[in-house]
Protein backbone atom coordinates (compact mmCIF):
# COMPACT_ATOMS: atom_id res chain seq x y z
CA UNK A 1 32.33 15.32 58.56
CA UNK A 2 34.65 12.42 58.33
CA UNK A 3 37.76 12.74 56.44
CA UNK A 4 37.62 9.62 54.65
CA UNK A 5 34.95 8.87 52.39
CA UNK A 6 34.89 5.10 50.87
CA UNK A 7 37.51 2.91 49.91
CA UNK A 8 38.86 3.82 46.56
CA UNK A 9 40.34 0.27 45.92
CA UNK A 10 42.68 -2.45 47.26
CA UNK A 11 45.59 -3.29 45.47
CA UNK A 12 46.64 -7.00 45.82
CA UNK A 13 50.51 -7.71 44.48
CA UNK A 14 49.50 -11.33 43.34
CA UNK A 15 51.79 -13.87 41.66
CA UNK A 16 49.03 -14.80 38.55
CA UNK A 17 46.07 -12.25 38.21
CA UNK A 18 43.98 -14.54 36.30
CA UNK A 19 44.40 -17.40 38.85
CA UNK A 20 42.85 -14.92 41.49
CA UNK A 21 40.57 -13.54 39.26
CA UNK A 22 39.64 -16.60 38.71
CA UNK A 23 38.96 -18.16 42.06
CA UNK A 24 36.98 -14.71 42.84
CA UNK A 25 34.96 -14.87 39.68
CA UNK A 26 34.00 -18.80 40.72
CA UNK A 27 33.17 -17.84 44.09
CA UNK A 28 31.26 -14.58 43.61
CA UNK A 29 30.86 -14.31 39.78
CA UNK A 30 33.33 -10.86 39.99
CA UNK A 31 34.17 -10.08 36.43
CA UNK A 32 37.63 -8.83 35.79
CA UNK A 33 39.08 -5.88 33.81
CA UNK A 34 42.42 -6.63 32.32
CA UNK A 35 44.99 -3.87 31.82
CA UNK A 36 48.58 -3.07 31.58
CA UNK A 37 49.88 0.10 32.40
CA UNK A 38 51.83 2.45 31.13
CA UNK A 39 54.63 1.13 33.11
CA UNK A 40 53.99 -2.61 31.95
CA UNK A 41 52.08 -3.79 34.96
CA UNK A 42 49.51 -6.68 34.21
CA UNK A 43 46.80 -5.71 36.21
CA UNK A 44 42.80 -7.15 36.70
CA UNK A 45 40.20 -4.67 38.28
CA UNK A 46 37.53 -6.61 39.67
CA UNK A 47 34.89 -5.60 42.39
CA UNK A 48 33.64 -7.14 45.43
CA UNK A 49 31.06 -6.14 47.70
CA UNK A 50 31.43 -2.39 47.41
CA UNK A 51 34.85 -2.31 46.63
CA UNK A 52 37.33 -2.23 43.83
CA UNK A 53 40.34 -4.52 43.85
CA UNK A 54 43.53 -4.37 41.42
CA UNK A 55 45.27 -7.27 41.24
CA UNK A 56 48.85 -6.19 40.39
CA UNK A 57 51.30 -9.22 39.18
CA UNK A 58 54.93 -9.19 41.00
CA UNK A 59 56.35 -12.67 41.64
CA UNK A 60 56.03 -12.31 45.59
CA UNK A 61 56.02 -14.81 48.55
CA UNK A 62 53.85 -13.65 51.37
CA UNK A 63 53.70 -15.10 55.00
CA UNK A 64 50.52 -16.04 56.40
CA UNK A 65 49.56 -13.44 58.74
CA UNK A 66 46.50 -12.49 60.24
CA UNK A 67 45.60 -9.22 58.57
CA UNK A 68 42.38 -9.72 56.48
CA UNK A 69 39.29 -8.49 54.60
CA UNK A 70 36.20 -8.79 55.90
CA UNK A 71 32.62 -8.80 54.10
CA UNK A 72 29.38 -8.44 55.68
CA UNK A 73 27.43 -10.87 54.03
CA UNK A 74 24.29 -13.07 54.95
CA UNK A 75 24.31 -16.79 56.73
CA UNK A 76 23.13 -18.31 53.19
CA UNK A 77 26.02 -16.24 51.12
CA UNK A 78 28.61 -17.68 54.04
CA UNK A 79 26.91 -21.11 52.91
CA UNK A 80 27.05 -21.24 49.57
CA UNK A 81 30.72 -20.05 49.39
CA UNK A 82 31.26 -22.71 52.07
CA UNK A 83 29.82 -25.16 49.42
CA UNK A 84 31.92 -23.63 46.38
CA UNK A 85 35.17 -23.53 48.12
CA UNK A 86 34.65 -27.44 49.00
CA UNK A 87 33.24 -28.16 45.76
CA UNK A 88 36.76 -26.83 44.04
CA UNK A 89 38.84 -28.25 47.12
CA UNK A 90 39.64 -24.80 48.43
CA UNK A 91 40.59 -24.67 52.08
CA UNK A 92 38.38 -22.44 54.20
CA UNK A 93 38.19 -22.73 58.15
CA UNK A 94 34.22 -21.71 59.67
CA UNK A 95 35.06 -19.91 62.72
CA UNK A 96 32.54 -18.33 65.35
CA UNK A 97 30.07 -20.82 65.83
CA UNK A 98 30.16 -21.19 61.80
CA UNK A 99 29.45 -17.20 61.94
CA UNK A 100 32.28 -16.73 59.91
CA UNK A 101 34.19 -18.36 56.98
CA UNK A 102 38.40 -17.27 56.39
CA UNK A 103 39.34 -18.69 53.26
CA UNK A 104 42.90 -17.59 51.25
CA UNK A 105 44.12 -16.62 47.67
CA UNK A 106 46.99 -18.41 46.22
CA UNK A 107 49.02 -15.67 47.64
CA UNK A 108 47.84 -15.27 51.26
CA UNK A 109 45.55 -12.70 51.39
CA UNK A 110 43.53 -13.64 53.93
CA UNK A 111 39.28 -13.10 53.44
CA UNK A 112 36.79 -13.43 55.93
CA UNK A 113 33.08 -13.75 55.40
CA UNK A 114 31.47 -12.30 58.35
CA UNK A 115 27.18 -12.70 59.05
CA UNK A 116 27.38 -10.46 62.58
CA UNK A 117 29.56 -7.67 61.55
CA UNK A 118 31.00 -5.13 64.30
CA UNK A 119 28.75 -3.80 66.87
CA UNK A 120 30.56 -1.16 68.51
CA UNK A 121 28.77 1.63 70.97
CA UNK A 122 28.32 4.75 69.85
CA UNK A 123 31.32 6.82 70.55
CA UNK A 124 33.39 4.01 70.75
């Protein structure tokens, strides 16, 4: 038995949670839950794929890096957020012999939409 079951969440420290709710709700029509906390935090659960995401608002500049997200999803998904993200004039790069799609928030988080997935051997 593994010791970790499924992701809880991921919490995104984002400088506007409605922007990114936003730009996530355009893309894949995620609907956000607005909060604050006890504590005063301005929060927005949302979910994609599987998988909730809290975006948590702290004014924060964050390099470019290559850590990312990725989602599984089908060639005509990768497509049609290929469209959207021109359509809004959204920056996204196809990668992979167009296998893949990395597009950004307005704070760096880096996404990838990935049609192969990972194939690794058993055991490996």
């Amino acid at each position: 038995m593994d010791m970790l079951s499924k992701l809880s969440h991921i919490a995104l420290v984002v400088r506007d949670p409605l922007r990114t709710a936003s730009l996530f709700a355009e893309l894949f029509g995620a609907k956000a839950i607005r909060r604050v906390d006890e504590d005063g935090h301005d929060e927005h659960f949302l979910r994609l794929g599987e998988t909730w995401f809290a975006l948590v608002q702290a004014d924060v500049e964050r390099p470019l890096t290559g850590d990312h997200m990725a989602f599984l999803v089908s060639p005509s998904t990768l497509s049609e957020v290929a469209e959207k993200l021109r359509a809004i004039g959204h920056a996204y790069q196809l990668a992979r012999s167009d296998t893949a799609l990395y597009f950004q928030d307005f704070d760096n988080h880096l996404f990838e939409l990935d049609t192969v997935g990972v194939e690794l051997e058993p055991g490996g």
